[in-house]
Protein backbone atom coordinates (compact mmCIF):
# COMPACT_ATOMS: atom_id res chain seq x y z
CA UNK A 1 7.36 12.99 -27.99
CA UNK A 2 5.76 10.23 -26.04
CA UNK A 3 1.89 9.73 -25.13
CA UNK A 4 2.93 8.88 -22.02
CA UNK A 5 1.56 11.52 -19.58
CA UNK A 6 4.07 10.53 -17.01
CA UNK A 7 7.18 10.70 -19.26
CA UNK A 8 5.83 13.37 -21.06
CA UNK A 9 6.27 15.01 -17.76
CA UNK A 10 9.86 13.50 -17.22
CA UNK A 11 11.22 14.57 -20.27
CA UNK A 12 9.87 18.44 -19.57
CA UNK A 13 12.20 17.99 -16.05
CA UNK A 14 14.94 16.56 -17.72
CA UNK A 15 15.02 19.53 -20.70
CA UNK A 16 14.74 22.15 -17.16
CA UNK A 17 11.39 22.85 -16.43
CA UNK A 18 11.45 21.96 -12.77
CA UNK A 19 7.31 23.36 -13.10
CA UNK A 20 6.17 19.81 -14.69
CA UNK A 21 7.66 18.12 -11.40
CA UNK A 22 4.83 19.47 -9.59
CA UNK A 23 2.62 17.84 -12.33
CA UNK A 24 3.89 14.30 -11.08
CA UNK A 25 3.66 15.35 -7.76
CA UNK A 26 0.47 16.22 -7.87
CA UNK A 27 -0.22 13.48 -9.57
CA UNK A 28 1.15 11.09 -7.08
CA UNK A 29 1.35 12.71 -3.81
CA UNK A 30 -1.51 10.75 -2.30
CA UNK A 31 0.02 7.31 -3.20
CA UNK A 32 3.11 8.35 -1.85
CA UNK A 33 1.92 9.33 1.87
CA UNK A 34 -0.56 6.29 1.95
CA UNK A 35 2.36 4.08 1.58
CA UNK A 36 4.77 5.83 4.06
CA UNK A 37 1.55 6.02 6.29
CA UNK A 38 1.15 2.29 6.28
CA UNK A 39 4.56 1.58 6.93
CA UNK A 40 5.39 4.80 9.47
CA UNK A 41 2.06 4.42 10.94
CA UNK A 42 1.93 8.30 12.07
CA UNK A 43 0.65 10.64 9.60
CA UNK A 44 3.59 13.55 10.60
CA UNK A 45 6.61 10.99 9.65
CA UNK A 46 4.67 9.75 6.36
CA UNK A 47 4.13 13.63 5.23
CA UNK A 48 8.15 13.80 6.39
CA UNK A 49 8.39 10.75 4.71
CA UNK A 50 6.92 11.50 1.02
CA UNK A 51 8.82 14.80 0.97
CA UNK A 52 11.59 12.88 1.01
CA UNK A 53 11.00 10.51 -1.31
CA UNK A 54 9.69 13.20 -3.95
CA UNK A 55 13.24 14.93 -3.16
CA UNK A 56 15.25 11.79 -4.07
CA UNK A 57 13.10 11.44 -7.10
CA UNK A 58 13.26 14.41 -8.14
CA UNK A 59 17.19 14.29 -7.93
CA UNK A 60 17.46 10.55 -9.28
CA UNK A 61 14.75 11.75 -11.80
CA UNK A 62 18.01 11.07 -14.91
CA UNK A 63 18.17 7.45 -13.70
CA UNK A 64 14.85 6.44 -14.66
CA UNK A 65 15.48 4.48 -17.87
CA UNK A 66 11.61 3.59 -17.92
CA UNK A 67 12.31 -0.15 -18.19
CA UNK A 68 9.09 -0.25 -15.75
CA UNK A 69 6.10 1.76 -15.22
CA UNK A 70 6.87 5.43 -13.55
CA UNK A 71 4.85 4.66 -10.65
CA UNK A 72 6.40 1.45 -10.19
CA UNK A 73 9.94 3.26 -10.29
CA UNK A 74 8.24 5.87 -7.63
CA UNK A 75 6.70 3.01 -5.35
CA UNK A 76 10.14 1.22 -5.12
CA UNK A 77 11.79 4.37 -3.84
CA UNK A 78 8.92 5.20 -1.07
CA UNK A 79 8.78 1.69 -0.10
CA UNK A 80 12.35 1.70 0.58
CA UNK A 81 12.76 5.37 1.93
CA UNK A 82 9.86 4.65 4.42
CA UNK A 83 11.57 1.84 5.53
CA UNK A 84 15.06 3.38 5.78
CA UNK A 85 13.04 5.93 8.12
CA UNK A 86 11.77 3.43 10.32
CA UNK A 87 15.53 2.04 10.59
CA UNK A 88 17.39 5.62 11.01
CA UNK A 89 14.47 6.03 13.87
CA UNK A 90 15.42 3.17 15.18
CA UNK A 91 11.91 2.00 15.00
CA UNK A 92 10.24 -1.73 14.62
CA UNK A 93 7.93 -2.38 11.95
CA UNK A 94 4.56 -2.57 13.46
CA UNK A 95 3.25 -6.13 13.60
CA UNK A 96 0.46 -7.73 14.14
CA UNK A 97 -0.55 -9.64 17.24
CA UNK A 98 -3.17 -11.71 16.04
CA UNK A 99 -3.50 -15.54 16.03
CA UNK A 100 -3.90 -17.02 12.32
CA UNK A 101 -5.78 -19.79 11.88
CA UNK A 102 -4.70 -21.50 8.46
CA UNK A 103 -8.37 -22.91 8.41
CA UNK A 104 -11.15 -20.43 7.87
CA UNK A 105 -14.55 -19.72 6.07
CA UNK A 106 -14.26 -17.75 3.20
CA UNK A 107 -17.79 -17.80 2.43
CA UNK A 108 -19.08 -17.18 5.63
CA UNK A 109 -16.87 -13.88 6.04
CA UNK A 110 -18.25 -13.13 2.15
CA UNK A 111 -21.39 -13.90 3.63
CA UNK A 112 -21.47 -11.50 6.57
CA UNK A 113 -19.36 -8.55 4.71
CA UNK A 114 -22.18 -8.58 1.72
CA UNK A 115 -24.66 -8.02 4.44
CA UNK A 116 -23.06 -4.91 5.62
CA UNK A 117 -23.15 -1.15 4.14
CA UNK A 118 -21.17 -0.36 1.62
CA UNK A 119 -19.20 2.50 3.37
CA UNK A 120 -19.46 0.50 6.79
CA UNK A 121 -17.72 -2.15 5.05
CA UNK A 122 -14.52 0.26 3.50
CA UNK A 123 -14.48 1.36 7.01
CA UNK A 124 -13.59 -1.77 8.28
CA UNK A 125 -11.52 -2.90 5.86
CA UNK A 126 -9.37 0.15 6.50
CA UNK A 127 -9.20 -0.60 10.28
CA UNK A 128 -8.02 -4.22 9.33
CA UNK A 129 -6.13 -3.00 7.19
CA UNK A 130 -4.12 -0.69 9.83
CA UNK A 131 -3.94 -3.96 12.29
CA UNK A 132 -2.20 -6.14 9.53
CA UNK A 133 1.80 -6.08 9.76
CA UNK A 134 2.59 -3.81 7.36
CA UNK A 135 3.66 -5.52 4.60
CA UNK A 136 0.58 -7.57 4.80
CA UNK A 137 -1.31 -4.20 4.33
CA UNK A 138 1.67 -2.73 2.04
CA UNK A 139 0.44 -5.83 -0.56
CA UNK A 140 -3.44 -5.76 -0.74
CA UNK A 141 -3.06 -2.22 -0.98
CA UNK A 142 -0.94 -2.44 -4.01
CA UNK A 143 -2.91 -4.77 -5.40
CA UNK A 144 -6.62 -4.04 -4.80
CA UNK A 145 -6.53 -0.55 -4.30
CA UNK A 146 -3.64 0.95 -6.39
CA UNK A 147 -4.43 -2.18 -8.71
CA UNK A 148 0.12 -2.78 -9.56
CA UNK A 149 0.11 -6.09 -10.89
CA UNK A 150 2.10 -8.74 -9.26
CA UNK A 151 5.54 -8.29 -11.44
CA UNK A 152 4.59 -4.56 -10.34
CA UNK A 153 4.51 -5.52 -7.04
CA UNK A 154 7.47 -7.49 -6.94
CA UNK A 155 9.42 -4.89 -8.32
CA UNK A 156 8.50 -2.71 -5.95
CA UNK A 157 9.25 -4.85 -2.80
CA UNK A 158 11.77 -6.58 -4.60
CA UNK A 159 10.00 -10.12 -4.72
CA UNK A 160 9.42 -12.53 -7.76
CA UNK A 161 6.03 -12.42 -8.87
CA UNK A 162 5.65 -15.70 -7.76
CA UNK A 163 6.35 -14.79 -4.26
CA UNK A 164 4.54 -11.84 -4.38
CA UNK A 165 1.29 -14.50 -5.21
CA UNK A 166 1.73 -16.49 -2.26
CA UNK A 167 2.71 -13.16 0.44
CA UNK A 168 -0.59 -11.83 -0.98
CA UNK A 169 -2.38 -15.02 -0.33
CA UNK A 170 -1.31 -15.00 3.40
CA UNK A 171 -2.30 -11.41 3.75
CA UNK A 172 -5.52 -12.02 2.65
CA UNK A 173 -6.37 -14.61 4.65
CA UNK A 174 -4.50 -12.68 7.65
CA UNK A 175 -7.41 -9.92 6.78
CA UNK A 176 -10.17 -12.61 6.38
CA UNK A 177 -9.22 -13.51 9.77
CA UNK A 178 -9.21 -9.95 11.04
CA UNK A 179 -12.51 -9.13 9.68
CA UNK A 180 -13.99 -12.72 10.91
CA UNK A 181 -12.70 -11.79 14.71
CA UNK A 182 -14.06 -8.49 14.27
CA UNK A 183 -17.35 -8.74 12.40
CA UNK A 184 -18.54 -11.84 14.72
CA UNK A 185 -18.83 -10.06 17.68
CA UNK A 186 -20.37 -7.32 16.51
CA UNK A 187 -23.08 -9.53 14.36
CA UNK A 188 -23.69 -11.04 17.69
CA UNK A 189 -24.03 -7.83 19.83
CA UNK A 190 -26.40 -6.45 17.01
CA UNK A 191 -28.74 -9.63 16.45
CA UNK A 192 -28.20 -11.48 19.78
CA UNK A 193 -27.93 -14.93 19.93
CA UNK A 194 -31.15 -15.96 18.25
């Protein structure tokens, strides 16, 4: 029997104890709508969404060979299931408006995010976050916050890990820019022009 929690879980499924899918639904039910959400972008078609994708797993569930992780297996399919929603819906990925400057201050944005609170600051990177294209947001999510490493990533979005390095260099400094245009303004409305 393996340590694994995950296939532990899998192999309970597989022998016809439909109970211990719950387990990895429980278990990754949250990462599941947060992706649809970001991709969706409406929290009724990511809950739609993640149902779906925990029905195709749950079907597919004999296919997993566990050549990669389980959650990588499971991100691949929502990934791809949220976008074959926004296609069947006839529906555009959201994108991003927002003029990128190649050149910008890293240090500077450090320097004016490390002077805001700690929860003021996850708030805004969330709100970046949702104005990023969504595979800009899709990436640093994966990385930073669900910490997949970049093969992980890449086999989830189907990229080379290599690829994967430089799309999630260009999101970042898509967000730096976001937060730059947003924190600015408000640095200036709060301490004037002094």
């Amino acid at each position: 029997m393996s340590h694994n929690p995950d296939q532990q879980s899998i192999d309970s499924v597989l022998s016809g104890d439909t109970r211990a899918f719950g387990v990895l639904v429980e278990r990754y039910k949250h990462m599941v709508f947060t992706l649809a959400l970001k991709i969706v972008g409406n929290r009724e078609e990511a809950e739609e969404v993640a149902q779906d994708v925990f029905l195709k797993v749950f079907s597919a569930l004999d296919t997993y060979k566990g050549e990669a992780k389980f959650s990588t297996w499971l991100y691949k399919i929502a990934y791809y299931r949220s976008l074959d929603y926004l296609k069947k819906n006839k529906r555009q990925l959201r994108t991003s408006a927002i003029d990128i400057s190649e050149e910008y201050d890293i240090s500077a944005l450090e320097g004016t995010l490390d002077q805001l609170e700690a929860a003021e600051r996850r708030q805004m990177i969330k709100e970046a976050l949702e104005v990023l294209a969504p595979d800009d947001s899709l990436i640093i999510t994966l990385y930073y916050f669900e910490e997949l490493s970049l093969k992980e990533i890449g086999q989830v979005m189907n990229l080379k890990p290599n690829n994967v390095k430089v799309r999630l260099f260009r999101s970042r400094s898509r967000l730096a820019e976001v937060l730059r245009k947003k924190v600015a303004p408000e640095m200036i409305r709060e301490y004037g022009n002094k």
